[in-house]
PDB file of N, CA and C in Angstrom:
ATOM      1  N   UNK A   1     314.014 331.414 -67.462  1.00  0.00           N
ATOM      2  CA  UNK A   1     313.863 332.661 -66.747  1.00  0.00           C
ATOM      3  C   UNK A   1     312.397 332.919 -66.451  1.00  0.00           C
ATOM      4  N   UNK A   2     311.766 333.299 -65.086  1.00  0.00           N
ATOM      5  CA  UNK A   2     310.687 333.690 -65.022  1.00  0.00           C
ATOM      6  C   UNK A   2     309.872 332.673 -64.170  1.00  0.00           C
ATOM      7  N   UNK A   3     310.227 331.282 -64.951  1.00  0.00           N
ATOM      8  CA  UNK A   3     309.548 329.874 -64.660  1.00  0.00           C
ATOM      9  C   UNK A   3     309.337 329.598 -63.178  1.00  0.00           C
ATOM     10  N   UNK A   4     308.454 328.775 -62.348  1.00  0.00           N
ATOM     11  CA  UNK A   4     308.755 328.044 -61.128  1.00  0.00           C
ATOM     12  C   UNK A   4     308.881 326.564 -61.589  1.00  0.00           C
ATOM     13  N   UNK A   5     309.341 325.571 -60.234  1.00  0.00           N
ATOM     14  CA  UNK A   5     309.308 324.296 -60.555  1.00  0.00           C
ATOM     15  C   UNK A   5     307.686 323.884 -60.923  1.00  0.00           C
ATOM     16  N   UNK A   6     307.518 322.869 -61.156  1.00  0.00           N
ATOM     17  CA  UNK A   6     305.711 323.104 -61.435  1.00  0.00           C
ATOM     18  C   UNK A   6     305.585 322.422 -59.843  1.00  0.00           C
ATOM     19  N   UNK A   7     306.432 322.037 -58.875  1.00  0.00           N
ATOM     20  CA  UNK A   7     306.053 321.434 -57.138  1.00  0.00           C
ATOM     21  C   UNK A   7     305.886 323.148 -56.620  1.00  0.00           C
ATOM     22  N   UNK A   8     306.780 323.679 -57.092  1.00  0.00           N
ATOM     23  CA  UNK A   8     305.881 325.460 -56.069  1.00  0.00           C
ATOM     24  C   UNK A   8     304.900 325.730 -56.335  1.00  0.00           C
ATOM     25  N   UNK A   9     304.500 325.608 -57.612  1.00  0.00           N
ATOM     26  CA  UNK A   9     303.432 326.417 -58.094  1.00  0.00           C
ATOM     27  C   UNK A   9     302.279 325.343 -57.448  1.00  0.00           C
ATOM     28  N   UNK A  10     302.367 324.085 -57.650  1.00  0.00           N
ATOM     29  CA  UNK A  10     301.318 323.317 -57.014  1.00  0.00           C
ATOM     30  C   UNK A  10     301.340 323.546 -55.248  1.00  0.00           C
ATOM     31  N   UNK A  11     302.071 324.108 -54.804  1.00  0.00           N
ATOM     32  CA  UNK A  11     302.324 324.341 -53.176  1.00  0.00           C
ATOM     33  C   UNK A  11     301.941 325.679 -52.982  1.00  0.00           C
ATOM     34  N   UNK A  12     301.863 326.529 -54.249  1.00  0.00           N
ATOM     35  CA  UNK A  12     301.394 328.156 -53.666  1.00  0.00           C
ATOM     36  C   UNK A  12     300.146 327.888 -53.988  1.00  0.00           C
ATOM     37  N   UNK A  13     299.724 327.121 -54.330  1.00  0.00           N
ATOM     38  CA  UNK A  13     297.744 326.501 -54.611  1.00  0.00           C
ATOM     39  C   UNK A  13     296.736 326.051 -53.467  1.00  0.00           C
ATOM     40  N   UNK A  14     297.765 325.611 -52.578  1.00  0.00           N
ATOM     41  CA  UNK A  14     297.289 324.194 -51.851  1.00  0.00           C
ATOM     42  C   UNK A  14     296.883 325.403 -50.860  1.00  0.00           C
ATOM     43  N   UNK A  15     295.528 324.993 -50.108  1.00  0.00           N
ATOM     44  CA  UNK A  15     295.378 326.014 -48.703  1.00  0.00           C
ATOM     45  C   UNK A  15     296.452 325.950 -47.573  1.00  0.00           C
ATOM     46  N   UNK A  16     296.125 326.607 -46.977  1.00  0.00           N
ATOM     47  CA  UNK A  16     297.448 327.126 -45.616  1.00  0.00           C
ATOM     48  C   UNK A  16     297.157 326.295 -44.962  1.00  0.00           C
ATOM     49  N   UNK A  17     295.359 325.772 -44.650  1.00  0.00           N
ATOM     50  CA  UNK A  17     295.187 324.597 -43.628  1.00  0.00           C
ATOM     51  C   UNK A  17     296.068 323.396 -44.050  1.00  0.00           C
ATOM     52  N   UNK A  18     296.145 323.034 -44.937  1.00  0.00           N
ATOM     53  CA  UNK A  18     296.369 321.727 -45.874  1.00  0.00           C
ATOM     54  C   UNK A  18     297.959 321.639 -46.027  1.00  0.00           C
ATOM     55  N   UNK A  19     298.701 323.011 -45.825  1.00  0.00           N
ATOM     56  CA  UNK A  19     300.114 323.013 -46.035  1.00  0.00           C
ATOM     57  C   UNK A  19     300.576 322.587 -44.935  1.00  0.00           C
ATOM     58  N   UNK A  20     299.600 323.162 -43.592  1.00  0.00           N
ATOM     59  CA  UNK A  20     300.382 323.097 -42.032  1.00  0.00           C
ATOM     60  C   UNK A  20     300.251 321.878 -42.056  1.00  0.00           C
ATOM     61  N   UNK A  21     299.108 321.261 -42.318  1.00  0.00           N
ATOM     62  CA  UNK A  21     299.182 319.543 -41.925  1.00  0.00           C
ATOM     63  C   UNK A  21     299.725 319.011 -42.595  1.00  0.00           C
ATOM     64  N   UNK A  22     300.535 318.719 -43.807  1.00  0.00           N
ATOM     65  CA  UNK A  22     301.321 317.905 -44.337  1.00  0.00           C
ATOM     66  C   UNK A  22     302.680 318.679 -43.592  1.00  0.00           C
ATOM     67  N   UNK A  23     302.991 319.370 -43.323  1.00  0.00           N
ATOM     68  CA  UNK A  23     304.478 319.732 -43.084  1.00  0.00           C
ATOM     69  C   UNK A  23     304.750 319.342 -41.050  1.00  0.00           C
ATOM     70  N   UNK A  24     303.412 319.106 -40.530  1.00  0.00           N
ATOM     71  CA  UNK A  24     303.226 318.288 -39.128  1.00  0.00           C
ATOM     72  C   UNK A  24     302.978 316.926 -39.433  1.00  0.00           C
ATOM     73  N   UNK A  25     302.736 316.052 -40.980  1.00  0.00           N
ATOM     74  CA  UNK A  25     303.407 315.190 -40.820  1.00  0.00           C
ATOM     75  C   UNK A  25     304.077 314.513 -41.047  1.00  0.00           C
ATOM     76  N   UNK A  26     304.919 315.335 -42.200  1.00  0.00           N
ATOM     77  CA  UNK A  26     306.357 314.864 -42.090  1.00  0.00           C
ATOM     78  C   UNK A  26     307.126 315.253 -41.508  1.00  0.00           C
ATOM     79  N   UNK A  27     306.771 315.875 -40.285  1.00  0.00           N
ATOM     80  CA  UNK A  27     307.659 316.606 -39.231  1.00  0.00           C
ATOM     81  C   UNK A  27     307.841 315.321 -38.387  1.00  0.00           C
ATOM     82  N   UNK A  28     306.360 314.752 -37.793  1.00  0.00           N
ATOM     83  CA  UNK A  28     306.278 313.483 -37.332  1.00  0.00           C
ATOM     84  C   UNK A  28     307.005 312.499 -37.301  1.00  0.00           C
ATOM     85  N   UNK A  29     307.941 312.670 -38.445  1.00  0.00           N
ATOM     86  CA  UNK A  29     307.883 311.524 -38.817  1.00  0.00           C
ATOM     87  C   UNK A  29     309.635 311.207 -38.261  1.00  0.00           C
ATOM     88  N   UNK A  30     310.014 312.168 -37.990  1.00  0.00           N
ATOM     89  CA  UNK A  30     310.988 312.141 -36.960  1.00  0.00           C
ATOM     90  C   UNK A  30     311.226 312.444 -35.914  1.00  0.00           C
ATOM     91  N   UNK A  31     310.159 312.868 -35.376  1.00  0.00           N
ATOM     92  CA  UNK A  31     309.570 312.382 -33.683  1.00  0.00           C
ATOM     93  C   UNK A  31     310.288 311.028 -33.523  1.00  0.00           C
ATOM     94  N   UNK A  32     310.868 311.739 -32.277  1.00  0.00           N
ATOM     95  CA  UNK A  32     311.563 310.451 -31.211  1.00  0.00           C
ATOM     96  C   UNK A  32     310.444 310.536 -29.864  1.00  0.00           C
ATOM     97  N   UNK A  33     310.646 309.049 -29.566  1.00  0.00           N
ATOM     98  CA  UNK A  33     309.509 308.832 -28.419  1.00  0.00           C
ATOM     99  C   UNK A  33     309.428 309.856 -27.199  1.00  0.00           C
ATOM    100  N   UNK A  34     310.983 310.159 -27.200  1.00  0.00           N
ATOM    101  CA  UNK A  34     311.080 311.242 -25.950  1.00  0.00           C
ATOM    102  C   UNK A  34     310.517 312.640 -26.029  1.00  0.00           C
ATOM    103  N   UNK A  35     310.754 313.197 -27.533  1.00  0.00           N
ATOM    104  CA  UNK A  35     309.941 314.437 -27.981  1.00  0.00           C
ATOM    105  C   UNK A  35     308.548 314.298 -28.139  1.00  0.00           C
ATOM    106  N   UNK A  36     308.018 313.092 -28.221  1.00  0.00           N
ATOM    107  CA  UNK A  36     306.672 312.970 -28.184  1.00  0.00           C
ATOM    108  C   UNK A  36     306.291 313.180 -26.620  1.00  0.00           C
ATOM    109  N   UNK A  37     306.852 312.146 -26.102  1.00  0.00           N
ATOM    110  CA  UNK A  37     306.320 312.839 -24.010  1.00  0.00           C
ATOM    111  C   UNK A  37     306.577 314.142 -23.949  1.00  0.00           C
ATOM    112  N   UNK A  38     307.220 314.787 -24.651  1.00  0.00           N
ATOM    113  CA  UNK A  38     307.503 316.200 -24.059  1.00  0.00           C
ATOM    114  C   UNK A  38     306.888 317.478 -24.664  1.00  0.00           C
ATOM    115  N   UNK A  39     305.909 316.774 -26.124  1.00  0.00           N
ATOM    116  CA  UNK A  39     304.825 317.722 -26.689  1.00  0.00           C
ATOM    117  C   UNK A  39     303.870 317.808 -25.975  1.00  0.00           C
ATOM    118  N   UNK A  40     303.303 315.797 -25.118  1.00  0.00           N
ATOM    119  CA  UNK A  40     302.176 315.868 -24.541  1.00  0.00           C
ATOM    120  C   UNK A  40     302.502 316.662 -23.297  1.00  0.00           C
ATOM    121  N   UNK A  41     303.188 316.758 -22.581  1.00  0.00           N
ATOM    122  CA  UNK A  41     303.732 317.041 -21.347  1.00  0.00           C
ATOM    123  C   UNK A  41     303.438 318.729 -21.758  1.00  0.00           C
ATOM    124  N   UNK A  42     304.126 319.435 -22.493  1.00  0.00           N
ATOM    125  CA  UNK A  42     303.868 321.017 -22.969  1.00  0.00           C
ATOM    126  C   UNK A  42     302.708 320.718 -23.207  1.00  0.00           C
ATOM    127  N   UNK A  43     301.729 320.604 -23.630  1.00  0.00           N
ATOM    128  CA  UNK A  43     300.688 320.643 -23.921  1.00  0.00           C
ATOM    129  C   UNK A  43     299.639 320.897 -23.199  1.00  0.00           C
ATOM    130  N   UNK A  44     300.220 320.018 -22.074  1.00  0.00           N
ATOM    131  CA  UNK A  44     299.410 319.355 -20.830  1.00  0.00           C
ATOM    132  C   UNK A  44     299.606 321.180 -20.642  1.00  0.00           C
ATOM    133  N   UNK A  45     300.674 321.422 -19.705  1.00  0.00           N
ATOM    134  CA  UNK A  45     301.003 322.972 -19.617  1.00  0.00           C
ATOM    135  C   UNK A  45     300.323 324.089 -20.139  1.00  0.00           C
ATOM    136  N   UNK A  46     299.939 323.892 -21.076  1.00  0.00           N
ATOM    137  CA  UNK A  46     299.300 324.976 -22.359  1.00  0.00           C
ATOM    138  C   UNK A  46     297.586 324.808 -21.605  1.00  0.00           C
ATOM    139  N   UNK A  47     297.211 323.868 -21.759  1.00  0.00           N
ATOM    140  CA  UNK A  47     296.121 323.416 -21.283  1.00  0.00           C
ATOM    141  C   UNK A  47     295.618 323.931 -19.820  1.00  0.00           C
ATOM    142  N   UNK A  48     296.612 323.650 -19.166  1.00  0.00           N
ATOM    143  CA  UNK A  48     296.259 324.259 -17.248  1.00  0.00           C
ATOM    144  C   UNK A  48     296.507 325.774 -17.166  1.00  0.00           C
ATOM    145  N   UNK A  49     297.304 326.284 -18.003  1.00  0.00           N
ATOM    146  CA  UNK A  49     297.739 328.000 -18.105  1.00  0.00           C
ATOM    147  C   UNK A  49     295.689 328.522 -18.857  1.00  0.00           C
ATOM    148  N   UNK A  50     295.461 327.877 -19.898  1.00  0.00           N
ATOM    149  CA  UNK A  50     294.502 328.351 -20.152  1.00  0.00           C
ATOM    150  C   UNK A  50     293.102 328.286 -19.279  1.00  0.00           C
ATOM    151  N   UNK A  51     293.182 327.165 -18.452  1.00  0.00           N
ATOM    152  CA  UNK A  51     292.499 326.948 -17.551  1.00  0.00           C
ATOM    153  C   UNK A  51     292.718 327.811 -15.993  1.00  0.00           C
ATOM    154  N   UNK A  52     293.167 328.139 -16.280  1.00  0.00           N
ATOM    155  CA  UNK A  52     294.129 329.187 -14.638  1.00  0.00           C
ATOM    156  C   UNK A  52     292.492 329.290 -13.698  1.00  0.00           C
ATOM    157  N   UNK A  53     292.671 329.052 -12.713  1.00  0.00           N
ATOM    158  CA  UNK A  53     291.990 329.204 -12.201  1.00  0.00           C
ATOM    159  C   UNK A  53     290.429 328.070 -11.978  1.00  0.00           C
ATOM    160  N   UNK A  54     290.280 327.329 -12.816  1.00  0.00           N
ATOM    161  CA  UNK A  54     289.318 326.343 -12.950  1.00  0.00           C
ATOM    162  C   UNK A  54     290.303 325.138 -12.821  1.00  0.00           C
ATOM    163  N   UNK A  55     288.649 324.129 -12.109  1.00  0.00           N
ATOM    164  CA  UNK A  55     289.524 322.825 -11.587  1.00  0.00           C
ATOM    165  C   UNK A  55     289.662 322.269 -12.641  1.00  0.00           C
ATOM    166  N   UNK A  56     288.901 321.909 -13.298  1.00  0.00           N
ATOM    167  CA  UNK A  56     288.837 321.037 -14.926  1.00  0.00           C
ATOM    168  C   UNK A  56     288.935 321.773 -16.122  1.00  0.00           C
ATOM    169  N   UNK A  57     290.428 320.846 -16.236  1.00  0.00           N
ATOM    170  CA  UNK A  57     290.317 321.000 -17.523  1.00  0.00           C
ATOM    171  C   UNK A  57     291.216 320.398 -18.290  1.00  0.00           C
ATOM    172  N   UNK A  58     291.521 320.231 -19.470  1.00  0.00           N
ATOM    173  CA  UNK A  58     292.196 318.586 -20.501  1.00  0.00           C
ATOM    174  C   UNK A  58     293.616 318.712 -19.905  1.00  0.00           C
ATOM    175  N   UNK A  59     293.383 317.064 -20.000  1.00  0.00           N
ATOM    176  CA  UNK A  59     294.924 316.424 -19.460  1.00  0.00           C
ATOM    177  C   UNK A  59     294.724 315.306 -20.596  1.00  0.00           C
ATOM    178  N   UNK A  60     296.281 315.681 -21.117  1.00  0.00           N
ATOM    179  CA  UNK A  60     296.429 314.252 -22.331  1.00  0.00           C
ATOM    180  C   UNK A  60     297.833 313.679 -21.362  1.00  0.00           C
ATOM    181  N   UNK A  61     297.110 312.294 -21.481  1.00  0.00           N
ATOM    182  CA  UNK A  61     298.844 311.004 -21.280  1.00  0.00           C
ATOM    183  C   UNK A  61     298.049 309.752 -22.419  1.00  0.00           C
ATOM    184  N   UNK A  62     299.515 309.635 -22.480  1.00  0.00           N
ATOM    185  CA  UNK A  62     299.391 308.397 -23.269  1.00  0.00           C
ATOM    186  C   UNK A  62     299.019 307.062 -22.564  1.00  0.00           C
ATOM    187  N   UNK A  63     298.107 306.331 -23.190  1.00  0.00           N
ATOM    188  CA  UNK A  63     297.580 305.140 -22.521  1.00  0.00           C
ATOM    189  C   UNK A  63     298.884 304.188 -22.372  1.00  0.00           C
ATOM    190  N   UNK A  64     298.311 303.596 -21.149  1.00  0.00           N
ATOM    191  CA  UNK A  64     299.372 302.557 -20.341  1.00  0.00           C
ATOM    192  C   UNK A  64     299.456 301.196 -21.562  1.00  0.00           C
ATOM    193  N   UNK A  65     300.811 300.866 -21.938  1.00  0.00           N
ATOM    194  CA  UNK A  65     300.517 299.612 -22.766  1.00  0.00           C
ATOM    195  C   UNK A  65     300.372 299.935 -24.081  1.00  0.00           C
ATOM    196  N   UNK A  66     300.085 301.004 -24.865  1.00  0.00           N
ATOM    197  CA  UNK A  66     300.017 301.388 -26.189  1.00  0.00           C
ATOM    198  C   UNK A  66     301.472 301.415 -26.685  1.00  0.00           C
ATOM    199  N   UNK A  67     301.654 301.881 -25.958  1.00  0.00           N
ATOM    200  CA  UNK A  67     303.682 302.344 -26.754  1.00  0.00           C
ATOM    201  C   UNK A  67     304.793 301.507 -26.400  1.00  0.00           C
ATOM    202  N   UNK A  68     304.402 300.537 -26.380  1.00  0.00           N
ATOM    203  CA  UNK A  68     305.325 299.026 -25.709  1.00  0.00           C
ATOM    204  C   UNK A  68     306.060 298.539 -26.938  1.00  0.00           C
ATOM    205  N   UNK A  69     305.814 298.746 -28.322  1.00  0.00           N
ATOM    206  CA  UNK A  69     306.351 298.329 -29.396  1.00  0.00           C
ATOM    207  C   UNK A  69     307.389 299.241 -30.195  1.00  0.00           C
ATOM    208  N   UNK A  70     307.684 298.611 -30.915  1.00  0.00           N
ATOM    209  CA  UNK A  70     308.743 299.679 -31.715  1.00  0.00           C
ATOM    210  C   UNK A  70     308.053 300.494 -32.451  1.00  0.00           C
ATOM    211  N   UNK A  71     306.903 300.138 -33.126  1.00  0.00           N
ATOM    212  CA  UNK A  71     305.929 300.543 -33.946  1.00  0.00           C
ATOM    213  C   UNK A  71     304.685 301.598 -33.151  1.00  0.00           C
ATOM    214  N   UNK A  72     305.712 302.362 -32.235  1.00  0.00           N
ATOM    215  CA  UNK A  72     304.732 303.194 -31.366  1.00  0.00           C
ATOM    216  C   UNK A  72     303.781 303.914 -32.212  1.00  0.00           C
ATOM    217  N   UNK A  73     304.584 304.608 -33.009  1.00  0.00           N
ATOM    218  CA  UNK A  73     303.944 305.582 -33.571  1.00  0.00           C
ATOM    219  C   UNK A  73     302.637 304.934 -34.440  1.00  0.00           C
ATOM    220  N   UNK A  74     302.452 303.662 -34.373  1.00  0.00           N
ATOM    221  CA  UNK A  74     301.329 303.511 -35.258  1.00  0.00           C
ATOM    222  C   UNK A  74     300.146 303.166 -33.936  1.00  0.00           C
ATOM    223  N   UNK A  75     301.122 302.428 -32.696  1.00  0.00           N
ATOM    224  CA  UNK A  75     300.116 301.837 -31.516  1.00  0.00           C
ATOM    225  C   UNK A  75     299.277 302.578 -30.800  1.00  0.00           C
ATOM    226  N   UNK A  76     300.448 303.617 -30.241  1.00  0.00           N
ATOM    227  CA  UNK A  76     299.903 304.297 -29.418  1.00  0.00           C
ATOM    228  C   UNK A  76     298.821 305.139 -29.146  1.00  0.00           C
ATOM    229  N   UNK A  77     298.176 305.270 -27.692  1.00  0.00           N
ATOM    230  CA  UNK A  77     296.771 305.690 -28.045  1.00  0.00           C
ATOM    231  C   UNK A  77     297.088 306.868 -27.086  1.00  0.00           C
ATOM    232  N   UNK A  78     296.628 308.079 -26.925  1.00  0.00           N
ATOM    233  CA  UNK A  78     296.532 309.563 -25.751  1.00  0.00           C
ATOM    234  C   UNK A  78     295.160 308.978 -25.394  1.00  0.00           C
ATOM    235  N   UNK A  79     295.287 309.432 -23.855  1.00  0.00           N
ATOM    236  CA  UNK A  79     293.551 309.730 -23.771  1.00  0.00           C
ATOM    237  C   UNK A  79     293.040 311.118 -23.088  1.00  0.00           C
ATOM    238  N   UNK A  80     292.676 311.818 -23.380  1.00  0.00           N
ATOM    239  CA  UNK A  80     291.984 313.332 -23.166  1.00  0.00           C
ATOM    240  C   UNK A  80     291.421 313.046 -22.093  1.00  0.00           C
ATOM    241  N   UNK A  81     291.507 313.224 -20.896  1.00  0.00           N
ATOM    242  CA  UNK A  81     290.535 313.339 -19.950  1.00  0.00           C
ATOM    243  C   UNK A  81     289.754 314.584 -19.804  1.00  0.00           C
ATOM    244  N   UNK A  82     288.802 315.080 -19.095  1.00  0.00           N
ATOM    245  CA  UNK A  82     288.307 315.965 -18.430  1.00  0.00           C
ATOM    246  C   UNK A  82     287.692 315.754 -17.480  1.00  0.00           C
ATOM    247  N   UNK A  83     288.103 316.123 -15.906  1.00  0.00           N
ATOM    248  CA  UNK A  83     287.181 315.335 -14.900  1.00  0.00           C
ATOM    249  C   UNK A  83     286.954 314.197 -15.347  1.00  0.00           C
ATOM    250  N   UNK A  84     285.575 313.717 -15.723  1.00  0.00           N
ATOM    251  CA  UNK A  84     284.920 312.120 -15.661  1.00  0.00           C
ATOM    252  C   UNK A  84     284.733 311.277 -17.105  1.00  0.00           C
ATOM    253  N   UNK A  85     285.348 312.652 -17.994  1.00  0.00           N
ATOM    254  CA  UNK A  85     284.777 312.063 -19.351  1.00  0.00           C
ATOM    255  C   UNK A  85     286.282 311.518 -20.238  1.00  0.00           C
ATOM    256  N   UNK A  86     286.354 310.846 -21.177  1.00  0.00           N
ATOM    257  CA  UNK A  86     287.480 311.113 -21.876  1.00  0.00           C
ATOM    258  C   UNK A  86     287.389 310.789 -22.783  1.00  0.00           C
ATOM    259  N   UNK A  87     288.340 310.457 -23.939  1.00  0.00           N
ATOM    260  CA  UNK A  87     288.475 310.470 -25.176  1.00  0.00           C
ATOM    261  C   UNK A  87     289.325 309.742 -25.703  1.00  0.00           C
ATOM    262  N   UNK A  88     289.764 308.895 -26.609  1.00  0.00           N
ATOM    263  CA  UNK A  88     291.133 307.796 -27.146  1.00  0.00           C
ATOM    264  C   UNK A  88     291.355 308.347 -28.397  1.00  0.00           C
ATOM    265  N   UNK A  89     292.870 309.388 -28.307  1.00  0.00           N
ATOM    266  CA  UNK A  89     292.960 309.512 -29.530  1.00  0.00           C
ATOM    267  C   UNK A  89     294.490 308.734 -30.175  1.00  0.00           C
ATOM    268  N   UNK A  90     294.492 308.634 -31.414  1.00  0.00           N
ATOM    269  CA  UNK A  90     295.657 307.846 -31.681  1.00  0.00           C
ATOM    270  C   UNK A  90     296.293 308.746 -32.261  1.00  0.00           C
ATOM    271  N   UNK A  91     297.829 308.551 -32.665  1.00  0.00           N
ATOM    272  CA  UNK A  91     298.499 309.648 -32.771  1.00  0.00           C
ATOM    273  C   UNK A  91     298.567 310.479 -33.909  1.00  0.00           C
ATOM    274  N   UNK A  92     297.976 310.316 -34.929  1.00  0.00           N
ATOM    275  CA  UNK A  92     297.548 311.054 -35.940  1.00  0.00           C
ATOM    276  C   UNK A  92     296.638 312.036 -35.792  1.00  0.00           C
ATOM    277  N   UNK A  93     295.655 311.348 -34.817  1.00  0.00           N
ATOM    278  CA  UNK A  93     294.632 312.726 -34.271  1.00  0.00           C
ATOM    279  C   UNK A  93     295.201 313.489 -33.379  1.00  0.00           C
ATOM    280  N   UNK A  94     296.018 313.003 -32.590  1.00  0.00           N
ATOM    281  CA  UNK A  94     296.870 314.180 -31.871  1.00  0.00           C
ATOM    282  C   UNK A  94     297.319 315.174 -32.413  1.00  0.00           C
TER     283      UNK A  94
END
Protein backbone atom coordinates (compact mmCIF):
# COMPACT_ATOMS: atom_id res chain seq x y z
CA UNK A 1 0.00 0.00 0.00
CA UNK A 2 1.32 3.45 -0.71
CA UNK A 3 4.39 1.94 -2.78
CA UNK A 4 5.17 2.79 -6.67
CA UNK A 5 6.87 0.31 -9.04
CA UNK A 6 10.53 1.53 -8.53
CA UNK A 7 10.16 2.07 -13.11
CA UNK A 8 7.57 5.16 -12.06
CA UNK A 9 9.37 6.51 -9.62
CA UNK A 10 12.55 6.40 -11.88
CA UNK A 11 10.17 8.00 -14.80
CA UNK A 12 8.69 10.80 -12.44
CA UNK A 13 12.69 11.74 -12.09
CA UNK A 14 13.70 11.75 -15.57
CA UNK A 15 13.22 15.47 -17.25
CA UNK A 16 10.18 16.12 -19.58
CA UNK A 17 12.89 16.83 -22.33
CA UNK A 18 14.33 13.31 -21.88
CA UNK A 19 10.77 11.61 -21.45
CA UNK A 20 9.48 13.17 -24.92
CA UNK A 21 12.50 11.76 -26.63
CA UNK A 22 12.51 8.32 -25.53
CA UNK A 23 8.71 7.93 -26.01
CA UNK A 24 9.49 9.50 -30.04
CA UNK A 25 11.67 6.72 -30.09
CA UNK A 26 9.98 4.06 -29.41
CA UNK A 27 7.20 5.51 -31.16
CA UNK A 28 9.63 5.24 -34.21
CA UNK A 29 10.00 2.33 -34.02
CA UNK A 30 6.80 1.48 -35.61
CA UNK A 31 6.87 3.93 -38.21
CA UNK A 32 5.89 2.45 -41.48
CA UNK A 33 7.69 3.95 -44.51
CA UNK A 34 4.40 5.48 -45.62
CA UNK A 35 3.86 7.38 -42.20
CA UNK A 36 7.26 8.51 -42.44
CA UNK A 37 6.51 10.41 -46.10
CA UNK A 38 3.60 11.74 -44.53
CA UNK A 39 5.38 13.34 -41.26
CA UNK A 40 7.94 14.80 -43.79
CA UNK A 41 5.22 15.87 -46.14
CA UNK A 42 3.14 17.60 -42.81
CA UNK A 43 6.00 19.04 -41.87
CA UNK A 44 6.94 20.36 -45.07
CA UNK A 45 3.24 22.11 -44.51
CA UNK A 46 4.02 23.33 -41.00
CA UNK A 47 7.07 24.88 -42.41
CA UNK A 48 5.41 27.02 -45.51
CA UNK A 49 2.25 28.05 -43.08
CA UNK A 50 5.01 29.52 -40.84
CA UNK A 51 6.69 31.04 -43.60
CA UNK A 52 3.35 32.61 -45.19
CA UNK A 53 4.31 35.04 -47.11
CA UNK A 54 8.25 34.67 -47.61
CA UNK A 55 9.86 32.89 -50.52
CA UNK A 56 12.33 30.81 -48.43
CA UNK A 57 11.92 28.73 -46.33
CA UNK A 58 12.75 24.73 -45.08
CA UNK A 59 11.73 22.02 -47.29
CA UNK A 60 12.66 18.46 -45.98
CA UNK A 61 12.53 15.28 -48.70
CA UNK A 62 14.22 12.45 -48.29
CA UNK A 63 17.36 11.89 -50.36
CA UNK A 64 17.00 10.01 -53.67
CA UNK A 65 18.56 6.39 -53.10
CA UNK A 66 18.75 6.39 -49.22
CA UNK A 67 15.56 4.37 -48.59
CA UNK A 68 16.06 1.64 -51.26
CA UNK A 69 16.67 -1.02 -48.49
CA UNK A 70 14.66 -2.70 -46.03
CA UNK A 71 16.84 -1.26 -43.42
CA UNK A 72 15.46 2.27 -44.26
CA UNK A 73 15.19 3.37 -41.11
CA UNK A 74 18.85 3.06 -40.42
CA UNK A 75 19.80 4.37 -44.38
CA UNK A 76 17.92 6.94 -44.98
CA UNK A 77 19.07 10.44 -45.22
CA UNK A 78 16.31 14.00 -45.30
CA UNK A 79 17.94 16.89 -46.67
CA UNK A 80 16.78 20.43 -45.31
CA UNK A 81 17.02 22.74 -47.97
CA UNK A 82 16.71 26.48 -47.81
CA UNK A 83 17.02 28.31 -51.08
CA UNK A 84 20.87 27.44 -51.78
CA UNK A 85 21.97 25.94 -48.59
CA UNK A 86 21.17 22.52 -47.10
CA UNK A 87 21.67 20.08 -44.64
CA UNK A 88 21.81 15.83 -44.47
CA UNK A 89 20.02 14.71 -41.72
CA UNK A 90 19.56 11.00 -40.91
CA UNK A 91 16.61 9.82 -39.34
CA UNK A 92 17.30 9.99 -35.82
CA UNK A 93 18.05 13.65 -36.19
CA UNK A 94 14.86 14.12 -37.77
Amino acid sequence: MGQQASGQVVMNRLPEKLLKHAGLVRDSGYLTYEEFLGRVSELNDVTAKLAAGQQKHLLFEVQPGSDATALWKVAVRIVCTKAHNWVLLRFRMF
